[in-house]
C-alpha atoms as a PDB file:
ATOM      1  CA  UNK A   1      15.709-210.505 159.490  1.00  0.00           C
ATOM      2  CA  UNK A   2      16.405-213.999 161.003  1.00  0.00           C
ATOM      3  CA  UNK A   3      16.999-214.459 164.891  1.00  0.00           C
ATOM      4  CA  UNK A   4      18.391-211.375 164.713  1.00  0.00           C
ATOM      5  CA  UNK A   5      17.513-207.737 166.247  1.00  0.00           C
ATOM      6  CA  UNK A   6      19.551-206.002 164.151  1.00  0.00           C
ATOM      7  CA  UNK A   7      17.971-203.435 161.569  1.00  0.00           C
ATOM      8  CA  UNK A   8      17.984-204.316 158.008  1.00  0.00           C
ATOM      9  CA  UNK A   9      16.722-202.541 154.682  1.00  0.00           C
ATOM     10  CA  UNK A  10      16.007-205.087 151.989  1.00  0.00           C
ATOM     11  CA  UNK A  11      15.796-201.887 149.359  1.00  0.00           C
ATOM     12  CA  UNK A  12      19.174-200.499 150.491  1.00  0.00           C
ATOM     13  CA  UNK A  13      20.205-203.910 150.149  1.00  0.00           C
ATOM     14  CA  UNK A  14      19.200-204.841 146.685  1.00  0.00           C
ATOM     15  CA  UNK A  15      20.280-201.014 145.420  1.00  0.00           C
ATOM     16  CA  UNK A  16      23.775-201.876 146.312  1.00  0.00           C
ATOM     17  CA  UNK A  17      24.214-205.567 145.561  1.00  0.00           C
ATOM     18  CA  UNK A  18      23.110-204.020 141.902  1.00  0.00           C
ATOM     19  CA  UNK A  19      25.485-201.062 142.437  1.00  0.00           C
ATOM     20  CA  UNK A  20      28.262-202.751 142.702  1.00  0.00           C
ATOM     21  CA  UNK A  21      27.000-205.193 139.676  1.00  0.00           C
ATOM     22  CA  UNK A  22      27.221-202.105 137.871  1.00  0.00           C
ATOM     23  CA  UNK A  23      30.482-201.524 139.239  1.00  0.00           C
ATOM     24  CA  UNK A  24      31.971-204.862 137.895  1.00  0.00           C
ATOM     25  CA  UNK A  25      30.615-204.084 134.804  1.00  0.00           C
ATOM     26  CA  UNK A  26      32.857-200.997 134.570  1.00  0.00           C
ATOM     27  CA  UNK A  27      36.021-202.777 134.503  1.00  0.00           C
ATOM     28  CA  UNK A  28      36.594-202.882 138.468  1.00  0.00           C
ATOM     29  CA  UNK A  29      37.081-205.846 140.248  1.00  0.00           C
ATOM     30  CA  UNK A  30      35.197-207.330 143.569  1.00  0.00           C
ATOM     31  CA  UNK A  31      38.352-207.261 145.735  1.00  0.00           C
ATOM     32  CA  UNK A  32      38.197-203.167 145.082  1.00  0.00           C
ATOM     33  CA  UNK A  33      35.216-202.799 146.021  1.00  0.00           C
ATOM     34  CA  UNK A  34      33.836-202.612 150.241  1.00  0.00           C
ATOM     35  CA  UNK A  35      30.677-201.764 151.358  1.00  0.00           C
ATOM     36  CA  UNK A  36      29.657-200.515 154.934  1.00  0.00           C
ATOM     37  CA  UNK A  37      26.977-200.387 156.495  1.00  0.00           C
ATOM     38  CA  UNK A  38      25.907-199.801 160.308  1.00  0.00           C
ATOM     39  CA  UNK A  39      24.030-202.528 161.430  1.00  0.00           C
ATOM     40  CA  UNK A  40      25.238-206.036 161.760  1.00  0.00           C
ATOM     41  CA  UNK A  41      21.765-207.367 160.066  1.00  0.00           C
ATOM     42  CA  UNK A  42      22.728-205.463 157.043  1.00  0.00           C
ATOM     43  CA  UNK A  43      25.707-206.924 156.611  1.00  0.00           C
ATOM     44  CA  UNK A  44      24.375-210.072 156.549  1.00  0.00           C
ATOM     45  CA  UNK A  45      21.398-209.560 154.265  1.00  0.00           C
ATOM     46  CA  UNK A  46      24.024-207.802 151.924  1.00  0.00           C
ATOM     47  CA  UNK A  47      26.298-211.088 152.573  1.00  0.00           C
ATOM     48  CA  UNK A  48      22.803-213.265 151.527  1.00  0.00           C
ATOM     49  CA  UNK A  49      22.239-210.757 148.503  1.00  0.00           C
ATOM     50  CA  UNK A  50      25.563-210.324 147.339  1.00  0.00           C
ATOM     51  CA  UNK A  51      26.600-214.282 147.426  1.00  0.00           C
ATOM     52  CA  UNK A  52      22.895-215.013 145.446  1.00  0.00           C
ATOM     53  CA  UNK A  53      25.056-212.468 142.778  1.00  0.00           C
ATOM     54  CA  UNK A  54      28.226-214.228 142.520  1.00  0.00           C
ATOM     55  CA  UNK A  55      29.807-211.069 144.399  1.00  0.00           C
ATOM     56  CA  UNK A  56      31.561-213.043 146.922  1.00  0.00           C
ATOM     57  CA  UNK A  57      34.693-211.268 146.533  1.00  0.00           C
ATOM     58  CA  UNK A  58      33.091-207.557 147.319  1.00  0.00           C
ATOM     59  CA  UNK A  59      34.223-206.776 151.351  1.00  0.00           C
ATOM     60  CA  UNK A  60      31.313-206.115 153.957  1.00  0.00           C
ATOM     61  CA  UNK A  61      31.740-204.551 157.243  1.00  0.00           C
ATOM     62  CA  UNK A  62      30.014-203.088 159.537  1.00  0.00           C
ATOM     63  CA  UNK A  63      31.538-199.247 160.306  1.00  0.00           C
ATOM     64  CA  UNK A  64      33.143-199.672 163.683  1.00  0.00           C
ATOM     65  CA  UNK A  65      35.031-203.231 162.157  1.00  0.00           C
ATOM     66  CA  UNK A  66      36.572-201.439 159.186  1.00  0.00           C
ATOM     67  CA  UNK A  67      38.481-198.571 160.644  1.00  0.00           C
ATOM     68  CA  UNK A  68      42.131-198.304 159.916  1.00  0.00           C
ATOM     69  CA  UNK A  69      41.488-199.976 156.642  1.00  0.00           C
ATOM     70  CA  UNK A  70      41.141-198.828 153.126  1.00  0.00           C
ATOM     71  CA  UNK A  71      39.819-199.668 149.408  1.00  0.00           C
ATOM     72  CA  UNK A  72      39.372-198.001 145.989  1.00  0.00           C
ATOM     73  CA  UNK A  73      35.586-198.135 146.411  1.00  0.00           C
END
């Protein structure tokens, strides 16, 4: 993906950007919602993915940057 070396699944990807589509549709909102994944590159092909959406308001992070923190999904 990009200039980058980190890995990246464009399946995993698109599964969750339309997980958490699904999500919405449910009655949550994006701000409850975070995703995490463990590479760097997936972040930012989720970031790509989920903006193309409209889910700009659904937190990514990579593992090791979210600890400490919390959400409902």
């Amino acid at each position: 993906m990009g200039d980058t070396s980190s890995k990246s699944n464009k399946h995993e990807a698109a599964f969750i950007t339309a997980l958490c589509a699904h999500l919405l549709r449910q009655g949550y909102v994006q701000s409850q919602i975070t995703v995490l994944a463990t590479y760097v590159g997936q972040v930012i092909l989720l970031r790509k993915l989920m903006k193309e959406g409209g889910l700009v308001n659904v937190h990514l992070s990579t593992v090791d940057n979210y600890q400490g923190e919390e959400n409902d999904i």
